[in-house]
Protein backbone atom coordinates (compact mmCIF):
# COMPACT_ATOMS: atom_id res chain seq x y z
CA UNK A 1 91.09 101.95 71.51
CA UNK A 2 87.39 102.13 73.04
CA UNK A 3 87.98 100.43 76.80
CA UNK A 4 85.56 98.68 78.65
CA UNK A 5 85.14 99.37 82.04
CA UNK A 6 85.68 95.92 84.41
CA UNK A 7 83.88 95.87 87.62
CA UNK A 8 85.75 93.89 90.12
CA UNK A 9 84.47 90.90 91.70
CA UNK A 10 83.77 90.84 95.36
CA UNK A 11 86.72 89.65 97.44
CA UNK A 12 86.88 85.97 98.56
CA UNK A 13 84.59 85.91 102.11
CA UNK A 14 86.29 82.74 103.15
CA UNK A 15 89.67 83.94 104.33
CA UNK A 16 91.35 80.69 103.53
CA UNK A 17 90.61 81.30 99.75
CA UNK A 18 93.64 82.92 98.23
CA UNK A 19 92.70 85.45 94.98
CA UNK A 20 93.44 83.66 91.41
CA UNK A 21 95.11 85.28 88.96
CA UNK A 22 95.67 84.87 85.65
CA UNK A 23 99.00 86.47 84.29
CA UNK A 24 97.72 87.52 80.94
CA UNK A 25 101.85 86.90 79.60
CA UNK A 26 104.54 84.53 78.16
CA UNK A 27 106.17 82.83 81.23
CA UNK A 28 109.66 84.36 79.99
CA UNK A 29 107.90 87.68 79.81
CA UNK A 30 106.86 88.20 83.44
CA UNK A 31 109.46 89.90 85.97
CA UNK A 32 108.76 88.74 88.66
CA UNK A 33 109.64 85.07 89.44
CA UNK A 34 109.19 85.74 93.61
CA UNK A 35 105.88 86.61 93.11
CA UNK A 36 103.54 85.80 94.38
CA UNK A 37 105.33 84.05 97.36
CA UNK A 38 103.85 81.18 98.84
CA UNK A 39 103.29 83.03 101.81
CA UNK A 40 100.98 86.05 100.14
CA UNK A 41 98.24 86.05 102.61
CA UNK A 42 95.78 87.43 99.80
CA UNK A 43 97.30 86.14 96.34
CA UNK A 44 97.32 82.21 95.34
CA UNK A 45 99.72 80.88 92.25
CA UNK A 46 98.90 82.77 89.50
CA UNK A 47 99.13 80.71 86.03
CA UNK A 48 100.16 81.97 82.95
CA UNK A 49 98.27 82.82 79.94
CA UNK A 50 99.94 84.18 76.54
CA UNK A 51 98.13 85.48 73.89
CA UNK A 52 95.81 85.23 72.38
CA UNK A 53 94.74 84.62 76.01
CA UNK A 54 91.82 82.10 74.93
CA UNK A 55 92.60 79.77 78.06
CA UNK A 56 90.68 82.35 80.08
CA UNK A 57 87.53 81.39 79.06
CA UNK A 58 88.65 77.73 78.29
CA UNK A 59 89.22 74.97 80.53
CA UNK A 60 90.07 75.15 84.20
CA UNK A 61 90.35 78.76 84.12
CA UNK A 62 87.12 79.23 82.77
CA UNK A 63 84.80 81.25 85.31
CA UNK A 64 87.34 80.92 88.20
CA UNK A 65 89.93 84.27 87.46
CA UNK A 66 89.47 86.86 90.60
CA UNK A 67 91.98 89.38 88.65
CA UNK A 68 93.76 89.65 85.40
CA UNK A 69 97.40 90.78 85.36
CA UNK A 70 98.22 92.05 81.98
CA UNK A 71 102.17 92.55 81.45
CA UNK A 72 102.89 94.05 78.08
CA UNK A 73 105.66 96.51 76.21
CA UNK A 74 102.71 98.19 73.68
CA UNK A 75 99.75 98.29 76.51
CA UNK A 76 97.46 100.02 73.49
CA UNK A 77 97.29 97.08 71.68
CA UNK A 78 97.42 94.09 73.79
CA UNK A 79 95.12 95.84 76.20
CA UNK A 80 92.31 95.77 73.51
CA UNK A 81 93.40 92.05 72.47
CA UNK A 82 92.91 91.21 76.21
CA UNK A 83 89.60 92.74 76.27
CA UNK A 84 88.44 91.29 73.28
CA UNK A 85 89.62 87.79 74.48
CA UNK A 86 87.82 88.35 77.51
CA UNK A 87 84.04 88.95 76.55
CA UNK A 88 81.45 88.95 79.04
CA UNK A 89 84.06 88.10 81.81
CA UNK A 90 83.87 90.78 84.72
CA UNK A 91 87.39 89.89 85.86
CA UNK A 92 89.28 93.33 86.59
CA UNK A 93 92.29 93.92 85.16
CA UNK A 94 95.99 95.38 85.55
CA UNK A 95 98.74 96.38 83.74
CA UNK A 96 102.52 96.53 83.83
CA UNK A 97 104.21 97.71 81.50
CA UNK A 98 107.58 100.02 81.12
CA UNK A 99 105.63 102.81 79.29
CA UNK A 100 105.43 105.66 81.16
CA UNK A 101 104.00 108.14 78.69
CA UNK A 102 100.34 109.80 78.80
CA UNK A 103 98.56 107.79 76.16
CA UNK A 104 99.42 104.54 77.56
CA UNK A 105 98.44 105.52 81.06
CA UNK A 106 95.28 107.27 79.81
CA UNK A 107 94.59 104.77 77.08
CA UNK A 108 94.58 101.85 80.22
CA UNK A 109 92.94 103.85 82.99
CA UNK A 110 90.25 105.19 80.61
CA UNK A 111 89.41 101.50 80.33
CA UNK A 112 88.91 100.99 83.90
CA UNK A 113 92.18 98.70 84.27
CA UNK A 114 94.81 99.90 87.05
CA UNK A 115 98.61 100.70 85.51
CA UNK A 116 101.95 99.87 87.33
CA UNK A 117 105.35 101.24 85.58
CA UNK A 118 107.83 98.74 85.67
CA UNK A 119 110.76 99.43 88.66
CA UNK A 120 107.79 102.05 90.02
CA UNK A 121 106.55 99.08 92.55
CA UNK A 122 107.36 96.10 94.78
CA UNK A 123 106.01 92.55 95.11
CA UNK A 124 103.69 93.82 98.17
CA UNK A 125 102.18 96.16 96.11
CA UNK A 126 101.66 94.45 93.07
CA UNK A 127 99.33 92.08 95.54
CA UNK A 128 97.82 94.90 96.82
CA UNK A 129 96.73 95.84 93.28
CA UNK A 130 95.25 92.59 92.98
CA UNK A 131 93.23 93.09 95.98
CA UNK A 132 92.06 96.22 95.35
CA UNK A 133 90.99 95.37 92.42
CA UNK A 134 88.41 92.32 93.83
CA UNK A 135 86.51 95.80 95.17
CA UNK A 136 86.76 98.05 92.04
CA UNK A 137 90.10 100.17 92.76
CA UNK A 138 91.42 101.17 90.02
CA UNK A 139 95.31 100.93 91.26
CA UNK A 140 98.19 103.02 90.04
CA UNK A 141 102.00 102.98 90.69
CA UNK A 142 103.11 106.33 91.74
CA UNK A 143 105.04 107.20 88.44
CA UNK A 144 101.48 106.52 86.11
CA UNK A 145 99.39 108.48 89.09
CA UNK A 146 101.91 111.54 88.28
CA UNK A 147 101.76 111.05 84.57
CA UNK A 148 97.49 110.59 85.01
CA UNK A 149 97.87 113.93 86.87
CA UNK A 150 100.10 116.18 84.79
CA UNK A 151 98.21 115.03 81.53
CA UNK A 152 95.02 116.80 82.99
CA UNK A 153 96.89 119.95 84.24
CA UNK A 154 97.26 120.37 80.36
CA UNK A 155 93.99 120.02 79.45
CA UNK A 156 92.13 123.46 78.55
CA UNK A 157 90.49 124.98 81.40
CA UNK A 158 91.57 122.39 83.31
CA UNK A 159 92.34 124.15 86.41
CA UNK A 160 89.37 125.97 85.84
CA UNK A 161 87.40 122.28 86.00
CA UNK A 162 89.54 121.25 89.23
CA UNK A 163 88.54 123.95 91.61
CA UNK A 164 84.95 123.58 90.64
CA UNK A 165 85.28 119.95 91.23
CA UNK A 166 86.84 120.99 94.32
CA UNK A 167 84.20 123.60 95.60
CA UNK A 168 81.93 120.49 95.98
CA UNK A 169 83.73 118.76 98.36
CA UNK A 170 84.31 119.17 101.95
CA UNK A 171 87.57 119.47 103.32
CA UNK A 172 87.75 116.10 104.26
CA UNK A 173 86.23 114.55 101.04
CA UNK A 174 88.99 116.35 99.62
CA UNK A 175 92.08 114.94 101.50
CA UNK A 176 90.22 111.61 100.78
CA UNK A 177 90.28 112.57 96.73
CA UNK A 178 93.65 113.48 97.04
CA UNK A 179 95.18 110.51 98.08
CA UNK A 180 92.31 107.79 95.98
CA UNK A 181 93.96 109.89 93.04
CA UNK A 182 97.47 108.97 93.62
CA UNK A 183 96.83 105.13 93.90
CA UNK A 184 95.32 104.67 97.42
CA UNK A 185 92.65 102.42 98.30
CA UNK A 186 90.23 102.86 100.98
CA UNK A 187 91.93 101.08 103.83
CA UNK A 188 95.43 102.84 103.31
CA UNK A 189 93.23 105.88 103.02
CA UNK A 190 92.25 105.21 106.34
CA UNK A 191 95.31 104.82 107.84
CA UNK A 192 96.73 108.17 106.34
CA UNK A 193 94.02 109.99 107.92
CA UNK A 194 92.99 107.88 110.91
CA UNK A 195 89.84 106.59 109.89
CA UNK A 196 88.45 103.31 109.69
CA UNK A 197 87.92 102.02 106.39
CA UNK A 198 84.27 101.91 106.97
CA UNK A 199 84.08 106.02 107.08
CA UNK A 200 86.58 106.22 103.85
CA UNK A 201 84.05 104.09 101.91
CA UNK A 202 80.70 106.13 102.96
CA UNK A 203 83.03 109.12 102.15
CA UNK A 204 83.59 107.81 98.92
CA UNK A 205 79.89 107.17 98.56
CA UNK A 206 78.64 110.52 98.99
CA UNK A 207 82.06 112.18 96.60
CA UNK A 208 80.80 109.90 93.98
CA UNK A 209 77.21 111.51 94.35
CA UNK A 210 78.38 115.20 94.34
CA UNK A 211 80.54 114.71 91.21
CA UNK A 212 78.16 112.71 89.43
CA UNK A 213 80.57 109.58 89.15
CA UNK A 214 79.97 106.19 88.81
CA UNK A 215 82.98 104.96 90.85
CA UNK A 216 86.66 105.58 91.62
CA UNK A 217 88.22 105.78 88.43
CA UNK A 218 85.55 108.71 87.07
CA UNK A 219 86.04 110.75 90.49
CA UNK A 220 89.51 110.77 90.02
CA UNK A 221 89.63 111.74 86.82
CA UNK A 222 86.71 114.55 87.78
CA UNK A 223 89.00 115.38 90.13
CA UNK A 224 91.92 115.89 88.06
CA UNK A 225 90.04 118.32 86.22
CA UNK A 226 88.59 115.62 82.95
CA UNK A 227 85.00 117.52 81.57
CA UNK A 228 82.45 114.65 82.00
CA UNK A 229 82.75 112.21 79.21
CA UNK A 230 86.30 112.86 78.93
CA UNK A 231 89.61 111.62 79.64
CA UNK A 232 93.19 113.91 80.35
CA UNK A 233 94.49 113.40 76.76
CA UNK A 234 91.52 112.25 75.23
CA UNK A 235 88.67 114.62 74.81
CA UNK A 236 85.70 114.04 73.10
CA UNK A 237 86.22 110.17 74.16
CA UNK A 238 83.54 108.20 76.63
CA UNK A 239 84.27 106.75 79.54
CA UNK A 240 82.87 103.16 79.96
């Protein structure tokens, strides 16, 4: 499957706005009754939208879906029916799904989307997800961060790629690559290293300039040691 990168909305300015989401599912497929809570600070009632997910670009939902939360067993194939369902729209997506192997996690990243492994997260991250996303953070649960990671280790050359991805960076862009590649975003980045967010963003501005990326999801995979125009586990594939 060709992906097609998703460039997150901007976040709601007026605070009392909650995020809308659209859980791209059968009800009796989604695991999560609890969530999100009435309380969520960030996340309003998300409504449900099973294949072949027209209702996203019909009706009430039509133009008004902050993030989409896909939640699939096969994420190959009802990752590209979501895509194709979505068109034009510019609503970020995620994914949870129980597979846990490289071509799934590659396959979704690759296409911009962020990847939780079911049991791998709780409700308050799952909502952090969906925030992220709003700002184009491509999220991932620690288990498909690992699998993201160990797929480019086995790439040819690719430790020979990392360190001269690494030579670029100063030692703080570094620790600031490090932790955007296992799932951070820029404000928990900040609190790991005692920064405001403010300085991990212009950080983030200037790593995406010295590796010749054009956002998060291509540093990281730079940084994992991915040729440009590659992906761990799918050379000779674009990025989009």
């Amino acid at each position: 499957m060709t992906g097609a990168r998703r460039t997150g909305a901007a976040a709601p300015t007026d605070p009392s706005r909650k995020l809308t989401v659209a859980l791209a599912c059968a009800e009796g497929d989604w695991p999560h009754d609890d969530w999100p809570a009435p309380d969520d600070p960030y996340v309003g009632p998300a409504q449900h939208v099973p294949a072949p997910y027209r209702a996203l670009r019909e009706g009430p939902l039509r133009g008004a879906v902050d993030v989409v939360v896909l939640r699939c067993e096969e994420p190959s194939a009802a990752f590209a029916e979501l895509l194709t369902a979505m068109g034009a729209m510019s609503a970020p997506v995620i994914v949870v799904s129980p597979r846990r192997d490289t071509e799934a996690v590659v396959e979704v990243f690759r296409g911009g989307a962020g990847y939780l492994v079911e049991g791998d997260y709780c409700a308050c991250m799952l909502s952090s997800a969906v925030v992220a996303a709003t700002i184009g953070h491509t999220y991932l649960s620690p288990t498909a961060s690992v699998v993201l990671r160990e797929a480019a280790r086995r790439m040819p050359d690719g430790a020979e790629a990392t360190e001269r991805v690494r030579a670029l960076l100063s030692p703080r862009e570094r620790e600031i690559m490090e932790l955007l590649s296992t799932g951070l975003g820029a404000q928990d980045i900040g609190l790991r290293l005692g920064l405001s967010e403010k300085t991990v963003r212009n950080n983030l501005s200037n790593i995406y300039a010295k590796l010749d990326a054009r956002g998060g999801t291509e540093a990281v995979l730079r940084w994992l040691g991915a040729p440009h125009g590659d992906a761990p586990g799918m050379q000779g594939s674009p990025i989009h």
